[in-house]
C-alpha atoms as a PDB file:
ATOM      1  CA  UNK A   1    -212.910  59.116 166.307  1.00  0.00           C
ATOM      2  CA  UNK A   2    -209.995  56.945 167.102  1.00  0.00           C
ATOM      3  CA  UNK A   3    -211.223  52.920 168.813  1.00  0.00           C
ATOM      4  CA  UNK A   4    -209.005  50.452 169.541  1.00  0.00           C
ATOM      5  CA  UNK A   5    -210.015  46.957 169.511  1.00  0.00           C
ATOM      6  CA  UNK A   6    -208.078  44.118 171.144  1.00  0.00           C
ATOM      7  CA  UNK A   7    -209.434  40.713 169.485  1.00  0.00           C
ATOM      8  CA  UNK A   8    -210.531  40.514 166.297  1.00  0.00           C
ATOM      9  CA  UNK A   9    -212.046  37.031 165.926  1.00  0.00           C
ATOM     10  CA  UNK A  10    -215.545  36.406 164.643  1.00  0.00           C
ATOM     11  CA  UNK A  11    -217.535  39.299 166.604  1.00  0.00           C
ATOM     12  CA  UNK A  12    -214.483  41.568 166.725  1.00  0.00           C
ATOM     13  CA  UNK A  13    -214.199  42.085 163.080  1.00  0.00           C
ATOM     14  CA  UNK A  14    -217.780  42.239 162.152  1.00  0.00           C
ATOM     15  CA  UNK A  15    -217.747  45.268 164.891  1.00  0.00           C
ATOM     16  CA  UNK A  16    -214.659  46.933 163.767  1.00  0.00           C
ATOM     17  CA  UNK A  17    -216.373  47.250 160.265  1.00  0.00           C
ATOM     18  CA  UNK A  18    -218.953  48.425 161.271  1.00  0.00           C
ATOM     19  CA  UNK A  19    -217.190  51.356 163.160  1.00  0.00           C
ATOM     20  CA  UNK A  20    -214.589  51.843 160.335  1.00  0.00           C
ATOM     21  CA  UNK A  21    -218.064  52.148 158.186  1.00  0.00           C
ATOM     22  CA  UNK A  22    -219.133  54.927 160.235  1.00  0.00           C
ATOM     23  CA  UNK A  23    -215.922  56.679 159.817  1.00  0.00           C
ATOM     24  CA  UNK A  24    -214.217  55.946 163.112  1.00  0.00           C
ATOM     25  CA  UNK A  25    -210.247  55.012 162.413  1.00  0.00           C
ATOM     26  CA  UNK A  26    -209.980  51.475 163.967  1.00  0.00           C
ATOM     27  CA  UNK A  27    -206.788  50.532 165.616  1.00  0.00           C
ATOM     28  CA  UNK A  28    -207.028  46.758 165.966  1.00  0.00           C
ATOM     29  CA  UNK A  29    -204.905  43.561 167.300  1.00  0.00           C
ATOM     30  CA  UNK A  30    -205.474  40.025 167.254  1.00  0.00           C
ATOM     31  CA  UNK A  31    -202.718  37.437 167.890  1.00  0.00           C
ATOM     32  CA  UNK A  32    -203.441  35.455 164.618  1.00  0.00           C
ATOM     33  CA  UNK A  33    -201.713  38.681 162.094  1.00  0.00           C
ATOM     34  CA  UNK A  34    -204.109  37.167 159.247  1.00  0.00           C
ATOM     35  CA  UNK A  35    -207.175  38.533 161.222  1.00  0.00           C
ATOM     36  CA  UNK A  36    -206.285  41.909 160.607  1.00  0.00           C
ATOM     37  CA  UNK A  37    -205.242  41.685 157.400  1.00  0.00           C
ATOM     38  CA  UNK A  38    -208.548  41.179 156.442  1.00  0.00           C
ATOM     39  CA  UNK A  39    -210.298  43.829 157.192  1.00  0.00           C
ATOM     40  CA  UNK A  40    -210.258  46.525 155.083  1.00  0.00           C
ATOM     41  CA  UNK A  41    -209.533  50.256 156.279  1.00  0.00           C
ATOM     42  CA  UNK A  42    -207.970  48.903 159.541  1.00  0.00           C
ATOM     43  CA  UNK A  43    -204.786  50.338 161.135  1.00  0.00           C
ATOM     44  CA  UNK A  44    -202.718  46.991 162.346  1.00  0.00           C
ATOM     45  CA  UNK A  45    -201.176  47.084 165.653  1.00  0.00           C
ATOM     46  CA  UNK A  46    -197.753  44.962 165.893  1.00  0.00           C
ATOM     47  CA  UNK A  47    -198.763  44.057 169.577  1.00  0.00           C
ATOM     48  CA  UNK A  48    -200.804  45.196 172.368  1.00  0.00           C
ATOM     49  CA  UNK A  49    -198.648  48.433 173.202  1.00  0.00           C
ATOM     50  CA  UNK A  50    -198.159  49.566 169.998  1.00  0.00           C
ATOM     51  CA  UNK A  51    -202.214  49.680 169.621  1.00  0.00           C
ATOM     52  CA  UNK A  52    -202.231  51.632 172.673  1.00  0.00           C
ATOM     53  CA  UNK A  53    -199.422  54.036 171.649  1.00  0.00           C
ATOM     54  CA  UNK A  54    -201.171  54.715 168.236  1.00  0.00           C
ATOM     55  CA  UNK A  55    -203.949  55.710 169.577  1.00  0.00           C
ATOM     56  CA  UNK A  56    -204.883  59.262 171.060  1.00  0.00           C
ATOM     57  CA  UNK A  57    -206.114  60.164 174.463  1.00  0.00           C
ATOM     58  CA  UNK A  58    -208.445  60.031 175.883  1.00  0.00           C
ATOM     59  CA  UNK A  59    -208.501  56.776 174.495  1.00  0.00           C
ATOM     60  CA  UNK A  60    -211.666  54.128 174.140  1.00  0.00           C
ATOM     61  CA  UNK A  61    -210.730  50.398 173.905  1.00  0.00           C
ATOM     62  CA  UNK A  62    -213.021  47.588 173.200  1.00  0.00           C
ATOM     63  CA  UNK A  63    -211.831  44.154 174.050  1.00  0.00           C
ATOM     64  CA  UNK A  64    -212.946  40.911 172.750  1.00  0.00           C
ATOM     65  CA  UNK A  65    -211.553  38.228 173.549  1.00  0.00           C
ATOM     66  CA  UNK A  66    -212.232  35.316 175.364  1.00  0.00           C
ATOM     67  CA  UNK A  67    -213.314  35.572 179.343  1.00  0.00           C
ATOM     68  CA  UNK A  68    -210.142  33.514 180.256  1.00  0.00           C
ATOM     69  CA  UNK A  69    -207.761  36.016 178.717  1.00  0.00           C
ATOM     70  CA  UNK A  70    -209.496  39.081 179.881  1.00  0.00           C
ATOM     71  CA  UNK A  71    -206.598  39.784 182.559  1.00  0.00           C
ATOM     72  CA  UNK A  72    -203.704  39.246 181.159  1.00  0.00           C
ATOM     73  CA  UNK A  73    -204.559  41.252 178.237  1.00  0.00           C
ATOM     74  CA  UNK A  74    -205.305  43.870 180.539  1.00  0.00           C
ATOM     75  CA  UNK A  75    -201.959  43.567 181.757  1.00  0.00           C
ATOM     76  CA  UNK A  76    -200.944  43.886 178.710  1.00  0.00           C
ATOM     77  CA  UNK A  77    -202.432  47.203 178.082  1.00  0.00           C
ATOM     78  CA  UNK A  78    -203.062  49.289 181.668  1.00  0.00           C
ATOM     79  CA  UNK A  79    -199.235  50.025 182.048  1.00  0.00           C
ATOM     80  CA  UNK A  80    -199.383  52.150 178.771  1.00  0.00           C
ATOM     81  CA  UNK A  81    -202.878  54.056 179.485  1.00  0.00           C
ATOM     82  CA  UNK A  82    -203.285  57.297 181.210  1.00  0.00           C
ATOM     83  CA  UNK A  83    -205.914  58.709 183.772  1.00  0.00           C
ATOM     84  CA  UNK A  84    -209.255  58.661 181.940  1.00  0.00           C
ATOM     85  CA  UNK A  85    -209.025  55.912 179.437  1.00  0.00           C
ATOM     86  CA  UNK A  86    -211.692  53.814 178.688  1.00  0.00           C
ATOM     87  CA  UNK A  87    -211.859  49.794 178.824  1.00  0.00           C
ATOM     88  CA  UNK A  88    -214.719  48.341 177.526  1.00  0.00           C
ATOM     89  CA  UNK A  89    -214.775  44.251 178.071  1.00  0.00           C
ATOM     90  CA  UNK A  90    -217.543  43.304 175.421  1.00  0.00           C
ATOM     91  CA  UNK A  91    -216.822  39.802 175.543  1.00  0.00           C
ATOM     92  CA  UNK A  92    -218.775  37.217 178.081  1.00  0.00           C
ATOM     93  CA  UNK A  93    -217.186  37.296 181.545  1.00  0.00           C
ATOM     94  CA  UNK A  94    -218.281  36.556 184.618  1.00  0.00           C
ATOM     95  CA  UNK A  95    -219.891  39.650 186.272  1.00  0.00           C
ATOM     96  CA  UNK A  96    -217.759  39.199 189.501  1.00  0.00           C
ATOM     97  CA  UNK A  97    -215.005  39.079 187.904  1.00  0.00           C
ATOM     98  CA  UNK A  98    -215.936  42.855 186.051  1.00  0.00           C
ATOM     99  CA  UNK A  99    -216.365  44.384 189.333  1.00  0.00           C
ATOM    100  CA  UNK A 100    -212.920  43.360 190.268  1.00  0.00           C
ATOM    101  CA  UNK A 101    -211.489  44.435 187.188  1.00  0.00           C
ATOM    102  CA  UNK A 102    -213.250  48.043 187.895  1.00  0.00           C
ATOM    103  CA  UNK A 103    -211.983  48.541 191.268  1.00  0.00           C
ATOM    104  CA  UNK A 104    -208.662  47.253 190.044  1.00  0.00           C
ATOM    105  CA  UNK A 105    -208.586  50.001 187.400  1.00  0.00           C
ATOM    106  CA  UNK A 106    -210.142  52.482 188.996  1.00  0.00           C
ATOM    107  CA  UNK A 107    -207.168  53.066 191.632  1.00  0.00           C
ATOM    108  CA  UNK A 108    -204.922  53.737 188.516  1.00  0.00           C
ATOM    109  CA  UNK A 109    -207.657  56.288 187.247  1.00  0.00           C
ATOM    110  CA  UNK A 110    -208.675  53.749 184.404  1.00  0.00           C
ATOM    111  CA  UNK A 111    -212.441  53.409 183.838  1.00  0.00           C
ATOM    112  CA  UNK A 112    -213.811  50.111 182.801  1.00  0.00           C
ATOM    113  CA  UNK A 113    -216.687  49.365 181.376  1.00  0.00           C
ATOM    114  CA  UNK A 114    -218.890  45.985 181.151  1.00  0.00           C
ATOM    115  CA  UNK A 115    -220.881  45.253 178.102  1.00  0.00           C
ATOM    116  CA  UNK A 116    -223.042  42.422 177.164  1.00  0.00           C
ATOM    117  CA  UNK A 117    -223.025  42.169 173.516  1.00  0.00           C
ATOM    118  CA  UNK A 118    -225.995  40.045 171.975  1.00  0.00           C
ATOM    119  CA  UNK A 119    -227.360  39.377 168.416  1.00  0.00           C
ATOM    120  CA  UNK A 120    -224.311  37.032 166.849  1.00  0.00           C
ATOM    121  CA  UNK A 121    -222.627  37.338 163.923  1.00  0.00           C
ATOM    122  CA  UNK A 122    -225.435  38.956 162.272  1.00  0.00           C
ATOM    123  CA  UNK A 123    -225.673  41.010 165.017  1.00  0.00           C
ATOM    124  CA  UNK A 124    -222.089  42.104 164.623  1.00  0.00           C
ATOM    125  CA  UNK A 125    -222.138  42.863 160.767  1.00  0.00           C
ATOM    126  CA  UNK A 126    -225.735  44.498 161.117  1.00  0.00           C
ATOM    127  CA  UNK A 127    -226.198  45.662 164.250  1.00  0.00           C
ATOM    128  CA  UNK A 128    -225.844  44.294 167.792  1.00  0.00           C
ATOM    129  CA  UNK A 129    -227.776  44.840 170.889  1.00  0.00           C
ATOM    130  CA  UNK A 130    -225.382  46.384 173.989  1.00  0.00           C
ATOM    131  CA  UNK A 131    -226.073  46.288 177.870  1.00  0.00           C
ATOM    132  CA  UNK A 132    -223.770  48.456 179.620  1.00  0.00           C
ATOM    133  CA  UNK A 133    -222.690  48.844 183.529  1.00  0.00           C
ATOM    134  CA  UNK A 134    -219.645  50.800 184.660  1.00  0.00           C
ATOM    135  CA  UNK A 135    -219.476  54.320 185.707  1.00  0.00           C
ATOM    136  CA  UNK A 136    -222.089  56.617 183.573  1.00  0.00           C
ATOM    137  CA  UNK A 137    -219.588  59.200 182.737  1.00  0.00           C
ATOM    138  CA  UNK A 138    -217.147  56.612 180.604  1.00  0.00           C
ATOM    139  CA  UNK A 139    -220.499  55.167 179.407  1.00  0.00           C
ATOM    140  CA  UNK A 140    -221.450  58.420 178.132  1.00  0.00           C
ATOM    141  CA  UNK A 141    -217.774  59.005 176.509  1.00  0.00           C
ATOM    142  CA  UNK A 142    -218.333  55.608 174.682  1.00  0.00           C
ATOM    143  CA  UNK A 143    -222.119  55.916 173.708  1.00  0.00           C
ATOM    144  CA  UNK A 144    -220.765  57.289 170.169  1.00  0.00           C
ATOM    145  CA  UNK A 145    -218.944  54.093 169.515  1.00  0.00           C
ATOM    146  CA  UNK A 146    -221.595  51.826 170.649  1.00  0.00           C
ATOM    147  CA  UNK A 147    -224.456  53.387 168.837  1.00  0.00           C
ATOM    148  CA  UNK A 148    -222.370  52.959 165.459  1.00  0.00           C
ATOM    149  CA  UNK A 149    -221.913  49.388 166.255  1.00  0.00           C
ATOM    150  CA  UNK A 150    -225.684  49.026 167.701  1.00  0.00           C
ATOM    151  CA  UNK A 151    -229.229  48.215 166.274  1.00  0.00           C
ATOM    152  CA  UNK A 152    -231.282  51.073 166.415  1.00  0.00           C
ATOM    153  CA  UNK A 153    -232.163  51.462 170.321  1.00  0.00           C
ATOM    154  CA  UNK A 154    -229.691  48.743 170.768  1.00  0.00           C
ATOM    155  CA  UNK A 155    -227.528  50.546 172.972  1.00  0.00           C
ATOM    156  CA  UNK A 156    -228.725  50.462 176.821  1.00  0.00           C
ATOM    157  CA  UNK A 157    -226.930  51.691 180.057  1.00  0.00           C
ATOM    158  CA  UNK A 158    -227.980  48.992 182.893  1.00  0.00           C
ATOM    159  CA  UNK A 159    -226.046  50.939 185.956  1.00  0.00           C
ATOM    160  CA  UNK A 160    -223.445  49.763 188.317  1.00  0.00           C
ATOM    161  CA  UNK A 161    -220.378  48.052 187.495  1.00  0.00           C
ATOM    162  CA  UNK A 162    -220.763  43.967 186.432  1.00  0.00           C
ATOM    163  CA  UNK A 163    -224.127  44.903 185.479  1.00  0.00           C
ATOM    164  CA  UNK A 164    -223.979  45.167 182.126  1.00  0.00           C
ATOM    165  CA  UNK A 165    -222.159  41.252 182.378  1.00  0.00           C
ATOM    166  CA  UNK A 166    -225.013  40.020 184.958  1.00  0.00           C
ATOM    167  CA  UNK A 167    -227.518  40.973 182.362  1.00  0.00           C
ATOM    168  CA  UNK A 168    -225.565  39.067 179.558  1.00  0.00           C
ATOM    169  CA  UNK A 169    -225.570  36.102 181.629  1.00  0.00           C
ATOM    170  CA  UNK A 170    -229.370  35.993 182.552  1.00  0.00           C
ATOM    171  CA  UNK A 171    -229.792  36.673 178.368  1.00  0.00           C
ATOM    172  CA  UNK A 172    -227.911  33.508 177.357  1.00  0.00           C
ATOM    173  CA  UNK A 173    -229.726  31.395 180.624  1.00  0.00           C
ATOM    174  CA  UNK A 174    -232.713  32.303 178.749  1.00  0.00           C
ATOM    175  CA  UNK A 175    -231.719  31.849 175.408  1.00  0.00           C
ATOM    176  CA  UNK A 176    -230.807  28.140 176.573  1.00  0.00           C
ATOM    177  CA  UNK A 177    -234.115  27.780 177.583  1.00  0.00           C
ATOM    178  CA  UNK A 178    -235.665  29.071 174.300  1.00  0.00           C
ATOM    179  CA  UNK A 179    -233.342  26.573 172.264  1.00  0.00           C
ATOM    180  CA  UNK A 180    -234.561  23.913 174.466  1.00  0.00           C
ATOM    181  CA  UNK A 181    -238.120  24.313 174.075  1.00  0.00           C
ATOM    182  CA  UNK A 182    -237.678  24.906 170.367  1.00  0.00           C
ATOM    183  CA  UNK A 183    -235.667  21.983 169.821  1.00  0.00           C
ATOM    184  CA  UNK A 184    -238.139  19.749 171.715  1.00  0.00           C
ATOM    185  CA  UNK A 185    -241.166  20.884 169.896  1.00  0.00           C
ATOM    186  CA  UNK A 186    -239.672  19.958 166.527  1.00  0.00           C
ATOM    187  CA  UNK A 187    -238.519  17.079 167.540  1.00  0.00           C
ATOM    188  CA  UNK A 188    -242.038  15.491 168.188  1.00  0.00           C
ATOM    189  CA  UNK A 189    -243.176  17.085 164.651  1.00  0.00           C
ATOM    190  CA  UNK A 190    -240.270  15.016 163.043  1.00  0.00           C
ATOM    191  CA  UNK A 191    -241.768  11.803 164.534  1.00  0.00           C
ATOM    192  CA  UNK A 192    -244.699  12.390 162.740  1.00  0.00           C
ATOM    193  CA  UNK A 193    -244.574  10.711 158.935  1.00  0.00           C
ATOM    194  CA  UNK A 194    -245.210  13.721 155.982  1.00  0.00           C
ATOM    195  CA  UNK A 195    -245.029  17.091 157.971  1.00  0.00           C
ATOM    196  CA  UNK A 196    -242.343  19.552 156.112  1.00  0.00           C
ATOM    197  CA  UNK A 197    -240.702  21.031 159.407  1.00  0.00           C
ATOM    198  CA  UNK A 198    -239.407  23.988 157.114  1.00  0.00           C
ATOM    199  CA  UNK A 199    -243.074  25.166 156.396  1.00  0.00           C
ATOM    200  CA  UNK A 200    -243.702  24.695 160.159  1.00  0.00           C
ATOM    201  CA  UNK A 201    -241.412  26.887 161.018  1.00  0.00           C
ATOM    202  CA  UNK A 202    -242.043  29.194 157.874  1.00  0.00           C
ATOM    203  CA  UNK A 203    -245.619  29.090 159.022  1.00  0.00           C
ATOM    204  CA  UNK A 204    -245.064  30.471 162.671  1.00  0.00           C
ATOM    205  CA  UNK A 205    -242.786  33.099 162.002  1.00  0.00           C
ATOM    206  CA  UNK A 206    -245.661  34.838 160.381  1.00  0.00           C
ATOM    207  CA  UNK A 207    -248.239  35.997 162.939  1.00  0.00           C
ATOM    208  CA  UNK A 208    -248.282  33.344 165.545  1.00  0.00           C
ATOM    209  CA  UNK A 209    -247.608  33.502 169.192  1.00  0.00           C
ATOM    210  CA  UNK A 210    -244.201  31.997 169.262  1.00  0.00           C
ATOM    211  CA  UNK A 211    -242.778  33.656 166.050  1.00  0.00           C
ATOM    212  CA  UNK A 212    -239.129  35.190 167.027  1.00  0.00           C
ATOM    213  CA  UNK A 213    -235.852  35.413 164.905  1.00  0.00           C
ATOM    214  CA  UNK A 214    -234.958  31.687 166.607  1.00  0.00           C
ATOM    215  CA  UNK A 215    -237.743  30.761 164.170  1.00  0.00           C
ATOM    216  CA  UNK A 216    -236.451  32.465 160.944  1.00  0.00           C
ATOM    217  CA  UNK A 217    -232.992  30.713 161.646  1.00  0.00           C
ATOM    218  CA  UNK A 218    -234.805  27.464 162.141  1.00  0.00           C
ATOM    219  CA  UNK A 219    -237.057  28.176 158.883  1.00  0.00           C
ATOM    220  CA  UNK A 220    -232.998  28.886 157.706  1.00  0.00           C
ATOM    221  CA  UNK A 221    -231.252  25.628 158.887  1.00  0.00           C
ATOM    222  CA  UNK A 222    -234.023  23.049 157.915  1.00  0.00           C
ATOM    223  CA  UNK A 223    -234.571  24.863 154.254  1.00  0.00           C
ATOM    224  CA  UNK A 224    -231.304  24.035 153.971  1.00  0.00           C
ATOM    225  CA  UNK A 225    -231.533  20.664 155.594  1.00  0.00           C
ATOM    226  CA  UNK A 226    -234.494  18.763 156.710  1.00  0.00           C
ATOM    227  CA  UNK A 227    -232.533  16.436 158.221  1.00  0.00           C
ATOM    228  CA  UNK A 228    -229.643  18.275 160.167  1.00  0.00           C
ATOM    229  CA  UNK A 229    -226.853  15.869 158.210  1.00  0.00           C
ATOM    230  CA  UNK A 230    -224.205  18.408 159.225  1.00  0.00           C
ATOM    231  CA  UNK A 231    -224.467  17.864 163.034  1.00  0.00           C
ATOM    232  CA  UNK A 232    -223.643  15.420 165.460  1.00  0.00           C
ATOM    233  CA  UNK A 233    -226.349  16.493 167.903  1.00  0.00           C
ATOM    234  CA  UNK A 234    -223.575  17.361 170.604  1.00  0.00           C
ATOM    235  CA  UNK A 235    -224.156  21.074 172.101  1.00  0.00           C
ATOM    236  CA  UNK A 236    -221.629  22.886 173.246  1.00  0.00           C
ATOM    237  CA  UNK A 237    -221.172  26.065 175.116  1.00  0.00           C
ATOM    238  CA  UNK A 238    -222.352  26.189 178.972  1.00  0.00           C
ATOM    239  CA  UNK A 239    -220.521  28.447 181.167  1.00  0.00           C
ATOM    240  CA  UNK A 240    -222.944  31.269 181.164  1.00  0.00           C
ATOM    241  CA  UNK A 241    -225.888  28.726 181.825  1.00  0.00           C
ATOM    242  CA  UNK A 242    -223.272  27.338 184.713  1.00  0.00           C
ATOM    243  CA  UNK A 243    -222.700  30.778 186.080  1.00  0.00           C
ATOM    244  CA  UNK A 244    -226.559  31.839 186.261  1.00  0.00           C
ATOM    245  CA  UNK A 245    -227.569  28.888 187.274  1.00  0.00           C
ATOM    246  CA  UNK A 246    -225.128  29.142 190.390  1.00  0.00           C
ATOM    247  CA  UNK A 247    -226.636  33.010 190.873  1.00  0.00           C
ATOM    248  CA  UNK A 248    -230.623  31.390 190.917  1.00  0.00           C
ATOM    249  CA  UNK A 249    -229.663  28.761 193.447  1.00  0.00           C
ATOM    250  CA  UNK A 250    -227.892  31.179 195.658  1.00  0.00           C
ATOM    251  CA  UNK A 251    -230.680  34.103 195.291  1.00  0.00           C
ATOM    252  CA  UNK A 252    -233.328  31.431 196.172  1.00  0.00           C
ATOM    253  CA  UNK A 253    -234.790  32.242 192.206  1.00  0.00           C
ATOM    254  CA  UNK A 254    -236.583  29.319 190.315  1.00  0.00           C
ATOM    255  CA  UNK A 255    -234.910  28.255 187.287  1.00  0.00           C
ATOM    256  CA  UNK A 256    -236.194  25.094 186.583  1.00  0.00           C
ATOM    257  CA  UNK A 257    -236.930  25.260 182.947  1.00  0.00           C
ATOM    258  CA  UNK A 258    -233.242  27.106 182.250  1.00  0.00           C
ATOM    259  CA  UNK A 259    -231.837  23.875 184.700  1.00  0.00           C
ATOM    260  CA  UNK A 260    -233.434  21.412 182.327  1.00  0.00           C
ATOM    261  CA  UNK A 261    -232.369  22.719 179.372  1.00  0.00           C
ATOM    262  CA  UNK A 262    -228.769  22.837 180.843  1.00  0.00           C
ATOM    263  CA  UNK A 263    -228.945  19.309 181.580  1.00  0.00           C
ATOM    264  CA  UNK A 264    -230.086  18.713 178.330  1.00  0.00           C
ATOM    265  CA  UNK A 265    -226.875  19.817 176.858  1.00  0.00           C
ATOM    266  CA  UNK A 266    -224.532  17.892 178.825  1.00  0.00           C
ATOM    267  CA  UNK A 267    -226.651  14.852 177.961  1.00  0.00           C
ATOM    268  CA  UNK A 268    -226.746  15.373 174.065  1.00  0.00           C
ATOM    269  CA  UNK A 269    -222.933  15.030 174.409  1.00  0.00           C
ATOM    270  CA  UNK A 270    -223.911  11.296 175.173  1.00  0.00           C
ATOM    271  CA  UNK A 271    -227.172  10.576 173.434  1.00  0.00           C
ATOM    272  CA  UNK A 272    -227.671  13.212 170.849  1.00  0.00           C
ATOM    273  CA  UNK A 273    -231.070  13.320 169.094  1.00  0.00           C
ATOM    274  CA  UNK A 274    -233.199  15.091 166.525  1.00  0.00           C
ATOM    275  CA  UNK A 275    -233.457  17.907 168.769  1.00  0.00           C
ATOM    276  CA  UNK A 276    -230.031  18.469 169.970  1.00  0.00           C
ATOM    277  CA  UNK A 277    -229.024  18.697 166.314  1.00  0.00           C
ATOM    278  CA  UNK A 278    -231.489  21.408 166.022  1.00  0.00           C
ATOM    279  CA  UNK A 279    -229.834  23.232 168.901  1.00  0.00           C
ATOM    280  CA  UNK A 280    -225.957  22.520 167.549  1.00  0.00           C
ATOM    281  CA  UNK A 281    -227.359  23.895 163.801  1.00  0.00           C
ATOM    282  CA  UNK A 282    -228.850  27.102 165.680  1.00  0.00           C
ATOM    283  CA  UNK A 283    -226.036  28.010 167.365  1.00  0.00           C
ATOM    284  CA  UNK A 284    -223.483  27.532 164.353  1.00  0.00           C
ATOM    285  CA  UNK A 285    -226.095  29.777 162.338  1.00  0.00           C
ATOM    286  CA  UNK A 286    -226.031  32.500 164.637  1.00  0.00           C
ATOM    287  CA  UNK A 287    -222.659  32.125 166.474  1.00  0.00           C
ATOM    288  CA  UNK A 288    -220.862  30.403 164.364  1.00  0.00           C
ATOM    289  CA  UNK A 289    -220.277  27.800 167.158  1.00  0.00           C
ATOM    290  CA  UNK A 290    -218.368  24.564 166.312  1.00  0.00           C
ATOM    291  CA  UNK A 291    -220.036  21.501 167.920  1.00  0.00           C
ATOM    292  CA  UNK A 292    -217.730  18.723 170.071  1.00  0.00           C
ATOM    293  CA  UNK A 293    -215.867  16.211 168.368  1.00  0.00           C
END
């Protein structure tokens, strides 16, 4: 009943309270020392080791952090692990780069596990949705942990290692798409004088075709502000579009509408619009993503 978790930034901490919640003792580190001191019922770690040394084996350790400093905090922590340890990357890295990390471990006995994590911030507090590749006997060790930070039937293993990542990717390539197409429709409606976009999108999350949660956090953001004063209309974000975009062009797969809506980002960046301040208000609601200066 012992976790450790390495990152503790907006997803992190919503997941560690969640497993504290369920009774696990939470072992957590995060570079900025004010992100664990506030969350109750953690147990702070002075630095990567020391969360490693206070926890039991066989020890399960959930990282997230940022794809770019998977590996050198896993340099940070492998030297201090023993033979049957469990690494769990829950963060959004490149599935390659998971199957390396595997291999890498699994010569020192280390088992590593990829997991995409979905459902933002609310996700994280209430629930999150898990897709998990690695080898099925560390997936089975972990399923505990994941199902008290999981949405009921939210916890899935995919298979082989870098799956779990691969699916992740495909998820967000879609939910660019989704944005897109959102975002586009209600920006024609706003062209039109005396429709009340709010009761639009109030109106479709109740029985129509194309009612979704997207909807209830667009019912959310224009309740709150028909006219999307808060945003610049500059999206940010990318990489996983980038990265499954590269993996439909070299598989031969069509991706056209996922390809537009990519292109759509990098040109709100330049001429921002209605729509692409529908996408930047989305994403802050359920990431809590900052838009570009």
């Amino acid at each position: 009943m012992e976790v450790g978790i390495a990152g503790l930034g907006r997803m992190g901490s919503r997941l560690a309270s969640r497993l504290i919640n369920a009774g696990y003792s939470v072992i957590g580190y995060d570079m900025d020392e004010a992100a664990c001191s506030s969350l109750l019922g953690i147990r702070k770690a002075a630095s990567l080791q020391d969360m490693i040394i206070q926890i039991s084996p066989r020890r399960l350790i959930f990282l997230m952090v940022p794809a770019g400093v998977v590996d050198d905090t896993l340099d940070g922590i492998a030297p201090y692990l023993n033979k049957g340890d469990v690494i769990i990357d829950a963060g959004n890295s490149f599935y390659k780069d998971s199957v390396r990390r595997a291999e890498e471990l699994k010569t020192k006995g280390i088992y590593y596990l990829d997991s995409g994590t979905s459902g933002g911030l609310e996700g994280a507090l209430n629930g999150a949705s898990f897709t998990v590749g690695g080898e099925k006997e560390a997936f089975d060790f972990a399923l505990p942990a994941f199902t008290a930070m999981a949405a009921k039937e939210g916890v899935h293993y995919i298979g082989k290692s870098g799956a779990g990542h691969f699916v992740k990717m495909v998820h967000n390539a879609i939910e660019y798409g989704l944005l897109q197409a959102y975002a586009e429709g209600f920006g024609l409606l706003q062209t039109e004088e005396g429709i009340d976009l709010a009761q639009v999108s109030a109106a479709w999350e109740h029985g129509s075709v194309i009612r979704s949660w997207i909807l209830e956090l667009i019912t959310r953001c224009l309740e709150r502000d028909a006219e999307l004063s808060a945003y610049n209309g500059k999206i940010g974000g990318g990489e996983t579009g980038a990265w499954a975009i590269g993996e439909a062009r070299a598989r031969d797969v069509d991706f056209l509408s996922i390809i537009a809506a990519f292109e759509a980002r990098k040109k709100s960046l330049d001429e921002p619009s209605f729509s692409s301040k529908l996408i930047a208000a989305l994403r802050a609601e359920f990431g809590g993503h900052k838009q570009p200066e």
